[in-house]
Protein backbone atom coordinates (compact mmCIF):
# COMPACT_ATOMS: atom_id res chain seq x y z
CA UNK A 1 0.00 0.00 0.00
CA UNK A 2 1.47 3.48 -1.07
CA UNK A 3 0.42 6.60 0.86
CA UNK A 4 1.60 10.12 -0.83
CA UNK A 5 2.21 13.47 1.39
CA UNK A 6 2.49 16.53 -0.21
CA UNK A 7 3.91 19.66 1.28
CA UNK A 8 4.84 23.41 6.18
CA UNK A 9 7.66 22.50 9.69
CA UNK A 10 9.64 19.82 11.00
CA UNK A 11 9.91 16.54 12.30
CA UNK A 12 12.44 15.53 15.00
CA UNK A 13 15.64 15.43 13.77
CA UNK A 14 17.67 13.77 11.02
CA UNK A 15 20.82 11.18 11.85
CA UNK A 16 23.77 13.16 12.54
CA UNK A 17 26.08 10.50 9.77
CA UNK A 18 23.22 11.37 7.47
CA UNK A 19 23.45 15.27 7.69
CA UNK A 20 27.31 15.17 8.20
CA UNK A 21 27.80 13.46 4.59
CA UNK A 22 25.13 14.36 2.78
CA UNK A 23 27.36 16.83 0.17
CA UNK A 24 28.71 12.91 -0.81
CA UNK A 25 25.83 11.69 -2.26
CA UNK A 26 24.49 11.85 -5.85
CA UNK A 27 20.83 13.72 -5.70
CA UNK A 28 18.25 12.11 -7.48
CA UNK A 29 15.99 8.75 -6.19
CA UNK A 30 16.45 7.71 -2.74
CA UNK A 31 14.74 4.83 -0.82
CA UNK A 32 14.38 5.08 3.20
CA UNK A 33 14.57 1.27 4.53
CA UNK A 34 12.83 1.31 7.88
CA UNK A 35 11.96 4.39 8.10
CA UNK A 36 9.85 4.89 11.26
CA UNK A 37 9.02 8.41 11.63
CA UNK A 38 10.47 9.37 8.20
CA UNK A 39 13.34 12.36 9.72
CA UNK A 40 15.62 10.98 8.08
CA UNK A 41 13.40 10.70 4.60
CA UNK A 42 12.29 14.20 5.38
CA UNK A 43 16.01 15.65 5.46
CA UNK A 44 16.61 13.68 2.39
CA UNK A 45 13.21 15.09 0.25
CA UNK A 46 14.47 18.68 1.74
CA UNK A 47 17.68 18.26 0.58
CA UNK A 48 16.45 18.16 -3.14
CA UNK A 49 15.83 14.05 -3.14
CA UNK A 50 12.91 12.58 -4.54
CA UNK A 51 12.15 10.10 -1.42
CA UNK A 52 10.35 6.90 -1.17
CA UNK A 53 10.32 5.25 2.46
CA UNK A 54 9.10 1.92 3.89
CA UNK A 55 8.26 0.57 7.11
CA UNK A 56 6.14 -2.02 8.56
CA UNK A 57 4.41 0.33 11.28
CA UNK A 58 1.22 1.84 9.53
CA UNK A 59 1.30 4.68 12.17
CA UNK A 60 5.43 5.37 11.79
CA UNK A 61 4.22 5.48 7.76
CA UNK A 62 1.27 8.16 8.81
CA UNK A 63 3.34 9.86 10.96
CA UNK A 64 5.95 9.92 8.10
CA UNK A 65 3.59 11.90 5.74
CA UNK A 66 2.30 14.40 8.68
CA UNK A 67 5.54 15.61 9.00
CA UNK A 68 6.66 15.55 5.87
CA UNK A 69 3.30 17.62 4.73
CA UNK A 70 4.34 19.91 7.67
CA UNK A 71 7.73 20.36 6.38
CA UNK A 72 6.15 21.24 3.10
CA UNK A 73 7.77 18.18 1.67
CA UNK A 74 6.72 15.76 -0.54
CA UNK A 75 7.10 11.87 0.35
CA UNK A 76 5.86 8.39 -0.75
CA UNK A 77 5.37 5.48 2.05
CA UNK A 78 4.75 2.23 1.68
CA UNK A 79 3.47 -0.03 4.70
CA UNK A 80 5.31 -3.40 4.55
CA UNK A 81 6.65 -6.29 5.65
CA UNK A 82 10.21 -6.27 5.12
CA UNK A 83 10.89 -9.49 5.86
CA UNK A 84 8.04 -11.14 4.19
CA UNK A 85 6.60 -9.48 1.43
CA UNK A 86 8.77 -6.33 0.58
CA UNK A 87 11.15 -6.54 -2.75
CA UNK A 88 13.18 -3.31 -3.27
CA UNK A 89 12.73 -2.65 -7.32
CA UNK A 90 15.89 -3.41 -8.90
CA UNK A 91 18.52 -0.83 -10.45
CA UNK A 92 16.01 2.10 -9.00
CA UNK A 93 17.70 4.18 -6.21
CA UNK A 94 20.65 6.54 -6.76
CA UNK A 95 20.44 6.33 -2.41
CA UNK A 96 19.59 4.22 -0.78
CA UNK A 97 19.54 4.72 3.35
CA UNK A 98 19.16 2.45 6.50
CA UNK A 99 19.28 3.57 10.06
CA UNK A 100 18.70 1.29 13.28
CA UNK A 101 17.77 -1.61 11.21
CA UNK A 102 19.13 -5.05 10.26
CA UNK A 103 17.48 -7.33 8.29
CA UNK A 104 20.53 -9.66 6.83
CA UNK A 105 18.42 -10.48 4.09
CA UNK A 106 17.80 -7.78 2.68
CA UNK A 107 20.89 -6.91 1.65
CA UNK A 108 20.94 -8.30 -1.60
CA UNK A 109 18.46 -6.73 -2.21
CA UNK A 110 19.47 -3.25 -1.01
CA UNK A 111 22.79 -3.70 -3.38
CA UNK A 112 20.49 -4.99 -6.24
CA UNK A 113 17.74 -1.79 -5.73
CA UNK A 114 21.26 0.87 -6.40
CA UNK A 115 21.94 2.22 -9.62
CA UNK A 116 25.49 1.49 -10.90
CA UNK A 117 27.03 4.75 -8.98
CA UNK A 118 24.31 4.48 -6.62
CA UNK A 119 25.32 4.91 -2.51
CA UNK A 120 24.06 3.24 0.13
CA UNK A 121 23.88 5.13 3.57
CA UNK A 122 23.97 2.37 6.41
CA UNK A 123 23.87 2.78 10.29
CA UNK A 124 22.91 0.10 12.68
CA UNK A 125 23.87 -1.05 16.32
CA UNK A 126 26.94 -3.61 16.91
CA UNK A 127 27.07 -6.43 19.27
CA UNK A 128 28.84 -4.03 21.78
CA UNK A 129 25.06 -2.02 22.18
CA UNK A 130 24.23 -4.47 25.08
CA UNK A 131 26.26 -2.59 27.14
CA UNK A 132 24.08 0.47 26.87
CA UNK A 133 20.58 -1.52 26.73
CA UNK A 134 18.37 -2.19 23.43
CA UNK A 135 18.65 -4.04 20.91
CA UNK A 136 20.24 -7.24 22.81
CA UNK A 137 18.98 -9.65 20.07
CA UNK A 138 22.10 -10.79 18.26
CA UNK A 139 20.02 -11.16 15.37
CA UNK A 140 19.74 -7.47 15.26
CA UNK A 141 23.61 -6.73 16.24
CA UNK A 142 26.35 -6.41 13.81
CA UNK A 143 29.41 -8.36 14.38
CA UNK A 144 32.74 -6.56 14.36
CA UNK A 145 33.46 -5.80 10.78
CA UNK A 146 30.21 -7.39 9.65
CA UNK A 147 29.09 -4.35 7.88
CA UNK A 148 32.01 -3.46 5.70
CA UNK A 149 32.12 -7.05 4.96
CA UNK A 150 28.44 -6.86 3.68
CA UNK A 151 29.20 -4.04 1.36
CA UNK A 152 32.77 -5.34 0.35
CA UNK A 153 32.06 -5.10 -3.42
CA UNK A 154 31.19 -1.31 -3.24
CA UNK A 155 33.64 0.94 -3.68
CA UNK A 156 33.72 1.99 0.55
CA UNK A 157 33.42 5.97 1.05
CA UNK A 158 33.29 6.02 4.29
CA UNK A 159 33.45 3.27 7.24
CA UNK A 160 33.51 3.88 11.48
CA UNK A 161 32.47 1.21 14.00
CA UNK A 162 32.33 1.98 17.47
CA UNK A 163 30.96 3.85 20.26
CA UNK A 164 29.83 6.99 20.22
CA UNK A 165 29.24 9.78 23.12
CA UNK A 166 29.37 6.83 25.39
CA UNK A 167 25.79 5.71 24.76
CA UNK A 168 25.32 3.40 21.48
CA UNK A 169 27.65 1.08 19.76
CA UNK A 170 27.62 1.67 16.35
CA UNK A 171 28.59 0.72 13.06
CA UNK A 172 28.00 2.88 9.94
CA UNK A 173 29.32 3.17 6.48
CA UNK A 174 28.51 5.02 2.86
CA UNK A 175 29.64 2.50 0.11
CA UNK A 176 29.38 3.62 -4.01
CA UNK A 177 27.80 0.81 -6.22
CA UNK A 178 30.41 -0.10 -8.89
């Protein structure tokens, strides 16, 4: 199901790694994996992208386009199941972004849905995040190194992995489709 928002304020805010390297990234079609409240899809659409975002919560989704139509942005959401019945159209996205999600298994398909010279902006908890509290499922934790592994046949921008401010373990990279 595809809801549409059309443009007036803002939501809460953007990631920091998102806003920090945005000048890197080639404007044009960008896909928001998981993208709850949409800040991060909202920043993007601001920012001169033409943004598409997903999630699985039907209120993140409406709360997506509320904020988006406050921000006098436009933004298309789709309500789905990412691990059941989502498949991210192939060669689509010049962007693609991910933030506080892992889903293994969909990232095939995240490297399939890039354009050739497409970039992928990825930031997710590592196993060290127990430490701090939530997530503690290791099926939601990155390993050490697991994410530059993952994106090993991109051309790697830009890779960190550890803790930041003392409160979140983290690993997060930017990664060019050859």
């Amino acid at each position: 199901m595809w809801l549409i928002s059309h443009s007036h304020d803002s939501a809460s805010r953007p990631a920091q790694f998102l806003q920090e390297n945005i000048e890197l990234l080639p404007k044009g079609c960008a896909l928001d994996v998981a993208m709850g409240n949409g800040q991060n899809a909202i920043y993007l659409a601001r920012m001169g992208f033409e943004v598409e975002g997903v999630d699985a919560s039907a209120e993140a989704a409406h709360n997506a386009l509320e904020a988006a139509q406050r921000a006098g942005v436009t933004l298309r959401a789709e309500i789905a199941d990412l691990e059941r019945n989502y498949l991210i159209k192939k060669s689509t996205y010049d962007v693609i972004i991910c933030f506080r999600y892992l889903q293994r298994s969909l990232i095939p398909q995240i490297k399939d849905g890039l354009r050739k010279g497409g970039m992928i902006v990825y930031e997710t908890f590592t196993v060290d995040q127990v430490q701090f509290g939530r997530p503690k499922n290791p099926d939601y934790l990155l390993e050490p190194n697991e994410l530059l592994d993952m994106f090993r046949d991109f051309r790697c921008i830009l890779y960190q992995e550890g803790i930041v401010d003392n409160r979140k373990a983290v690993a997060r990279t930017i990664a060019e489709k050859l």
